[in-house]
Protein backbone atom coordinates (compact mmCIF):
# COMPACT_ATOMS: atom_id res chain seq x y z
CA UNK A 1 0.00 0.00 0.00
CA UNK A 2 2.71 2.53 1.16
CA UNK A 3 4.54 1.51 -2.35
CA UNK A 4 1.72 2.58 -4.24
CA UNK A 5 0.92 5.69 -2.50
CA UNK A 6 4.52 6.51 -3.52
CA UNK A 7 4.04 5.33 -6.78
CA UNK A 8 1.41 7.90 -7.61
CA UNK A 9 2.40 10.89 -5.99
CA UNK A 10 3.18 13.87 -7.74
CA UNK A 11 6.94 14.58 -8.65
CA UNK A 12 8.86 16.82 -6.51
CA UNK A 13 7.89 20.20 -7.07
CA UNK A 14 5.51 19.36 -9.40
CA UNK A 15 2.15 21.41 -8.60
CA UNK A 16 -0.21 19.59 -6.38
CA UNK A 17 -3.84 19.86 -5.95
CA UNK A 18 -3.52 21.49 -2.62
CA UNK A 19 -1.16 24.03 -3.67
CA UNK A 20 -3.13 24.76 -6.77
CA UNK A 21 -6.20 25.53 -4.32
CA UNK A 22 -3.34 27.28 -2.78
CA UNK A 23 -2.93 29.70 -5.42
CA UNK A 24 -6.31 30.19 -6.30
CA UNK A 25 -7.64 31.06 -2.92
CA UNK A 26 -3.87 33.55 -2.96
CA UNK A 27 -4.88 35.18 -6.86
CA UNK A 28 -8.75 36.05 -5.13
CA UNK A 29 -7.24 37.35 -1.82
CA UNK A 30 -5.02 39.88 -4.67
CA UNK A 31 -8.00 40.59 -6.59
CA UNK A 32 -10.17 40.94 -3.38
CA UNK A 33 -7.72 43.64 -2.11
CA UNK A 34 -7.70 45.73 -5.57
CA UNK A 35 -11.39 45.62 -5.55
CA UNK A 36 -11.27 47.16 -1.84
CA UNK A 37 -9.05 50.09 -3.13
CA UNK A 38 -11.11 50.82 -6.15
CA UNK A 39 -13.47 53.31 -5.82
CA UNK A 40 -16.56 51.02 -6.26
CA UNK A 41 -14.57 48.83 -3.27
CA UNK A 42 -14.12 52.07 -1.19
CA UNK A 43 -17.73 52.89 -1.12
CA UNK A 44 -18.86 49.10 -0.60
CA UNK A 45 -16.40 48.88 2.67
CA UNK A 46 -17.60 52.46 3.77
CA UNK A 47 -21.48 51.54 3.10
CA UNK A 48 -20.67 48.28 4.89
CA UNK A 49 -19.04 50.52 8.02
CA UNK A 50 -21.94 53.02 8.13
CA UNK A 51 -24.92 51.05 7.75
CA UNK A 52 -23.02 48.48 10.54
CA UNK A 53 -22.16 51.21 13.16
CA UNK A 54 -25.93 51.83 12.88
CA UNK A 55 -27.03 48.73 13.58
CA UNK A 56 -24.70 48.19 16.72
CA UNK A 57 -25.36 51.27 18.31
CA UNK A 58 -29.19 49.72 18.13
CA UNK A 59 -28.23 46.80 20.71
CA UNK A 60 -29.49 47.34 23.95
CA UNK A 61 -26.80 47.03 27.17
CA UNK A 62 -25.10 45.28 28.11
CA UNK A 63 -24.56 43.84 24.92
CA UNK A 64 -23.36 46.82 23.09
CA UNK A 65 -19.68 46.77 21.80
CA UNK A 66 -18.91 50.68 22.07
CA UNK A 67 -15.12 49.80 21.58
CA UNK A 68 -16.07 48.18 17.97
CA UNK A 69 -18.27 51.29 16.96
CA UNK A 70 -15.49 53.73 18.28
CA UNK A 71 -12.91 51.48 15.84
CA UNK A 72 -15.06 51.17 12.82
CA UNK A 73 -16.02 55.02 13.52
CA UNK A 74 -12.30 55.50 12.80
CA UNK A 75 -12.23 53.46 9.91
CA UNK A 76 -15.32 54.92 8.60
CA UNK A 77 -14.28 58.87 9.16
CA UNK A 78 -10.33 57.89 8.44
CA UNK A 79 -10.41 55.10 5.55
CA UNK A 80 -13.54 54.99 3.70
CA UNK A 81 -15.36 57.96 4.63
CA UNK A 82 -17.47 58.42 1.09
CA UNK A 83 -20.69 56.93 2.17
CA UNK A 84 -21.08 59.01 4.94
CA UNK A 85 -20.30 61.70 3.35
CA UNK A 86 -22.56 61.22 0.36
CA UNK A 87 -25.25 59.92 2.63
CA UNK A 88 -24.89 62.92 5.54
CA UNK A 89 -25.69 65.21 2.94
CA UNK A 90 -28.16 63.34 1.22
CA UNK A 91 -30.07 64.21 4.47
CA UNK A 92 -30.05 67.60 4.29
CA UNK A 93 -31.86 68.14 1.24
């Protein structure tokens, strides 16, 4: 059994199935990131943050997380502050 297990494995450092996953699961991650800095991806993350900090500061004590809405306040007002912004003034006309 052991000698055919060897017999059919892959050469050395020929590309195996997991490492083929591997690089698949690695090429999304790269694409996922350039999405996030495109402007579309900017304004999906800051919707995301806005709408979210919303909804939390909804829960009733004491299961509020006021140190995750203070950090994704940050994020929202230092990183991807476009929604808000569009949105803030959406509600002043």
């Amino acid at each position: 059994m052991v000698r055919e297990q060897q017999a059919t494995a892959a050469p050395e450092g020929a590309p195996t199935h997991h490492n083929k996953r591997k690089e698949k699961r690695k090429m999304r991650q790269q694409e996922a990131w350039a999405f996030a800095g495109s402007p579309r991806g900017q304004f999906i993350i800051s919707q995301a943050l806005c709408i979210a900090i919303e909804e939390m500061k909804k829960v009733p004590a004491p299961h509020t997380e006021p140190s995750n809405i203070a950090d994704m306040e940050y994020l929202r007002d230092n990183a991807f502050p476009i929604y808000h912004i569009v949105h803030s003034r959406e509600a002043e006309l």
